[in-house]
C-alpha atoms as a PDB file:
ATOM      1  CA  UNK A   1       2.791 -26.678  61.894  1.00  0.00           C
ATOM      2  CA  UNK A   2       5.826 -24.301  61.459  1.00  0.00           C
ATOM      3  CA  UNK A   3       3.377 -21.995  59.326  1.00  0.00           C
ATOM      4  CA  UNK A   4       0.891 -22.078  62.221  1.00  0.00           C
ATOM      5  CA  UNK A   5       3.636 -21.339  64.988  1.00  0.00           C
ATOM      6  CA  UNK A   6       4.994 -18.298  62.781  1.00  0.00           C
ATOM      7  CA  UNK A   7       1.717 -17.024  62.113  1.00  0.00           C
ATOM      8  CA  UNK A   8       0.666 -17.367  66.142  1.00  0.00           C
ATOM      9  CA  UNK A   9       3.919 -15.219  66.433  1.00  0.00           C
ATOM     10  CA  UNK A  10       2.303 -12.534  64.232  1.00  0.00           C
ATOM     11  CA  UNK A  11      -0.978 -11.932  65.412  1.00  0.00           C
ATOM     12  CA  UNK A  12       1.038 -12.258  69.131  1.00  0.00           C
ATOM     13  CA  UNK A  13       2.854  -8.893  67.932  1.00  0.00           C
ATOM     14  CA  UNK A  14      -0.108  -7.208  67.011  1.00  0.00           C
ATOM     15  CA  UNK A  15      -2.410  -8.116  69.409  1.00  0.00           C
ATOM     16  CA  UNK A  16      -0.458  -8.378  72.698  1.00  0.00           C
ATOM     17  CA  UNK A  17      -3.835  -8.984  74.886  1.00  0.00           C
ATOM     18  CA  UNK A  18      -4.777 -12.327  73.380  1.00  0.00           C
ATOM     19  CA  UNK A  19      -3.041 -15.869  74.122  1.00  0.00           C
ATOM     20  CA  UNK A  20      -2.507 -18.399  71.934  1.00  0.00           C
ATOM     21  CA  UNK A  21      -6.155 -20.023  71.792  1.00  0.00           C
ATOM     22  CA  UNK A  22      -7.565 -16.846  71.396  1.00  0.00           C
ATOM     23  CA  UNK A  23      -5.515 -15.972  68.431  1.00  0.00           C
ATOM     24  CA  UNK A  24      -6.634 -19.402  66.713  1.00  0.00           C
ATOM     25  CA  UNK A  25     -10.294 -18.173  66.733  1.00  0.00           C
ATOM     26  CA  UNK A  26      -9.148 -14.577  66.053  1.00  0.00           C
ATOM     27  CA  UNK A  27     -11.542 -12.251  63.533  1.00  0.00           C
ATOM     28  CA  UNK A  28     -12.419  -8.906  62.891  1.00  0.00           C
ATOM     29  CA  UNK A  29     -15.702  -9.539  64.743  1.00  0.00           C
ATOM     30  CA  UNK A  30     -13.890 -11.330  67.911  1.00  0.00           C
ATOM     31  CA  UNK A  31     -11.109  -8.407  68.195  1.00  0.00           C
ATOM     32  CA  UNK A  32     -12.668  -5.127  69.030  1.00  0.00           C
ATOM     33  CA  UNK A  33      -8.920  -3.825  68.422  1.00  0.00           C
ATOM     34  CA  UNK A  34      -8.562  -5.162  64.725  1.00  0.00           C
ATOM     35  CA  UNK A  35      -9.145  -2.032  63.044  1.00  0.00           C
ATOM     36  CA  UNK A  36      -7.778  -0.933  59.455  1.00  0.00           C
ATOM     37  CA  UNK A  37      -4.619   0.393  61.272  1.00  0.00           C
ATOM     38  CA  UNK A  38      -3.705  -3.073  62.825  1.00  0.00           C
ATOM     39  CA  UNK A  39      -4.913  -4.758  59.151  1.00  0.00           C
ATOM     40  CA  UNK A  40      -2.338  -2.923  57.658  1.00  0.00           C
ATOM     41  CA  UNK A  41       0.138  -3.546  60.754  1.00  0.00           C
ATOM     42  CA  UNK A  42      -0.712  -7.500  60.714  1.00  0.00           C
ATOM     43  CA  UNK A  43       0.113  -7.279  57.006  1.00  0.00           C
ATOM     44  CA  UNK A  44       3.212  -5.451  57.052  1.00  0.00           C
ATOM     45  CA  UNK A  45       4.314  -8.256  60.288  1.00  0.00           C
ATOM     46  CA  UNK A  46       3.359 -11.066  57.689  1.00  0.00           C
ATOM     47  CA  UNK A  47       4.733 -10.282  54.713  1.00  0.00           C
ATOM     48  CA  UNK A  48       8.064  -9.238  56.822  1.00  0.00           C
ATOM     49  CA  UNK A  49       8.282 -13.155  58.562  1.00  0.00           C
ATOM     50  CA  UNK A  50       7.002 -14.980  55.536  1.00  0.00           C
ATOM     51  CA  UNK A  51       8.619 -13.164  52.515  1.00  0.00           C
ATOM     52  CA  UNK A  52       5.554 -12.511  50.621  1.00  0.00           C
ATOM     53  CA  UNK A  53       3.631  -9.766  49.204  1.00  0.00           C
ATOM     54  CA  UNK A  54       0.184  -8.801  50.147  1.00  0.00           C
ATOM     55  CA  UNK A  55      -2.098  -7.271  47.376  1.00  0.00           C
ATOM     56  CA  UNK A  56      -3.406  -4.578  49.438  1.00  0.00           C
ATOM     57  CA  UNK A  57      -6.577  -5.481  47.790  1.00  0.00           C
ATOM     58  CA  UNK A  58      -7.210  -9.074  49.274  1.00  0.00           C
ATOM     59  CA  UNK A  59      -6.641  -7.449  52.787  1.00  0.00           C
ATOM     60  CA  UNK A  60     -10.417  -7.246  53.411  1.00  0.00           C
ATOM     61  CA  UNK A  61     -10.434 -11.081  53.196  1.00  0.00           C
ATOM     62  CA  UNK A  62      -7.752 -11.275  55.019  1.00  0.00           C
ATOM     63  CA  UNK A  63     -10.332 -10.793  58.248  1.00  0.00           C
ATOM     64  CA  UNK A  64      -8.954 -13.636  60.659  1.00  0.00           C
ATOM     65  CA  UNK A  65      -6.176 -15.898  61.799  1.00  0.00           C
ATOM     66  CA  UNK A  66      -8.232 -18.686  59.521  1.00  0.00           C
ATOM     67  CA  UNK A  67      -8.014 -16.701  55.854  1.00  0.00           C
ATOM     68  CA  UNK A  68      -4.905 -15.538  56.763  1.00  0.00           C
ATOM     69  CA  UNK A  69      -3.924 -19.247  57.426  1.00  0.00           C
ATOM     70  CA  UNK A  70      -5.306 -20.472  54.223  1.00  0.00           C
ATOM     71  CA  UNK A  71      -4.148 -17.281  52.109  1.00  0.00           C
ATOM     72  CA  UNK A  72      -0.365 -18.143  53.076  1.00  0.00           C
ATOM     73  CA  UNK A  73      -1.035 -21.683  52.511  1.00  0.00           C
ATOM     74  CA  UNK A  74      -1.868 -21.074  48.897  1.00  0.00           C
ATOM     75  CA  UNK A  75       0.951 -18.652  48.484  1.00  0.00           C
ATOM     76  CA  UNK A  76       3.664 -20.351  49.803  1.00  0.00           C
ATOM     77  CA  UNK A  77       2.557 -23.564  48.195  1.00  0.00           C
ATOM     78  CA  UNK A  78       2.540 -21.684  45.280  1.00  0.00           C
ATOM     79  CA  UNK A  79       5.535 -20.603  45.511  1.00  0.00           C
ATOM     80  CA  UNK A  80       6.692 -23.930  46.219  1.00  0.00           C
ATOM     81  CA  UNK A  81       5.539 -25.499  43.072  1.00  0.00           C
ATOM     82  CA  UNK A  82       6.709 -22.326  40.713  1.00  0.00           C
ATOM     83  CA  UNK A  83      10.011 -23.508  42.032  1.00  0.00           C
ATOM     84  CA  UNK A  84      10.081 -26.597  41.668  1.00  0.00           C
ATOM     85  CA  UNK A  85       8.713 -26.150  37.911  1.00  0.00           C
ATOM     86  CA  UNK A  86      11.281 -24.118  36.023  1.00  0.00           C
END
């Protein structure tokens, strides 16, 4: 849930005009303002809060609040488990 609530906090910065519920069912096709500039905004925002690296490359996938969601999951899971396994 803290994932979620950090991620909420993300889109919030970038896209000021939607509210919480909105930013749950957020997309490229739902927010006429998520063009490449605020792609590449939103990315900078996340990596910044959640310490990770973005291939520039997976940022077309990257195309709502639910892939971004799921992309960080598997990251930071990841992470988790490359830790935990020296």
């Amino acid at each position: 849930m803290e994932l979620e609530n950090r991620l909420v906090c993300c889109f919030a910065s970038v896209f000021e005009d939607l509210t919480t519920e909105q930013i749950a069912q957020a997309s490229v096709k739902t927010v006429p303002t998520w063009d490449s500039l605020a792609a590449v905004t939103l990315m900078t925002v996340v990596e910044q809060e959640f310490g990770v690296e973005i291939n520039p490359l997976d940022l077309g996938d990257l195309n709502s609040y639910g892939a971004m969601k799921n992309y960080l999951e598997h990251r930071l899971n990841g992470r988790a488990t490359q830790r935990s396994n020296p």
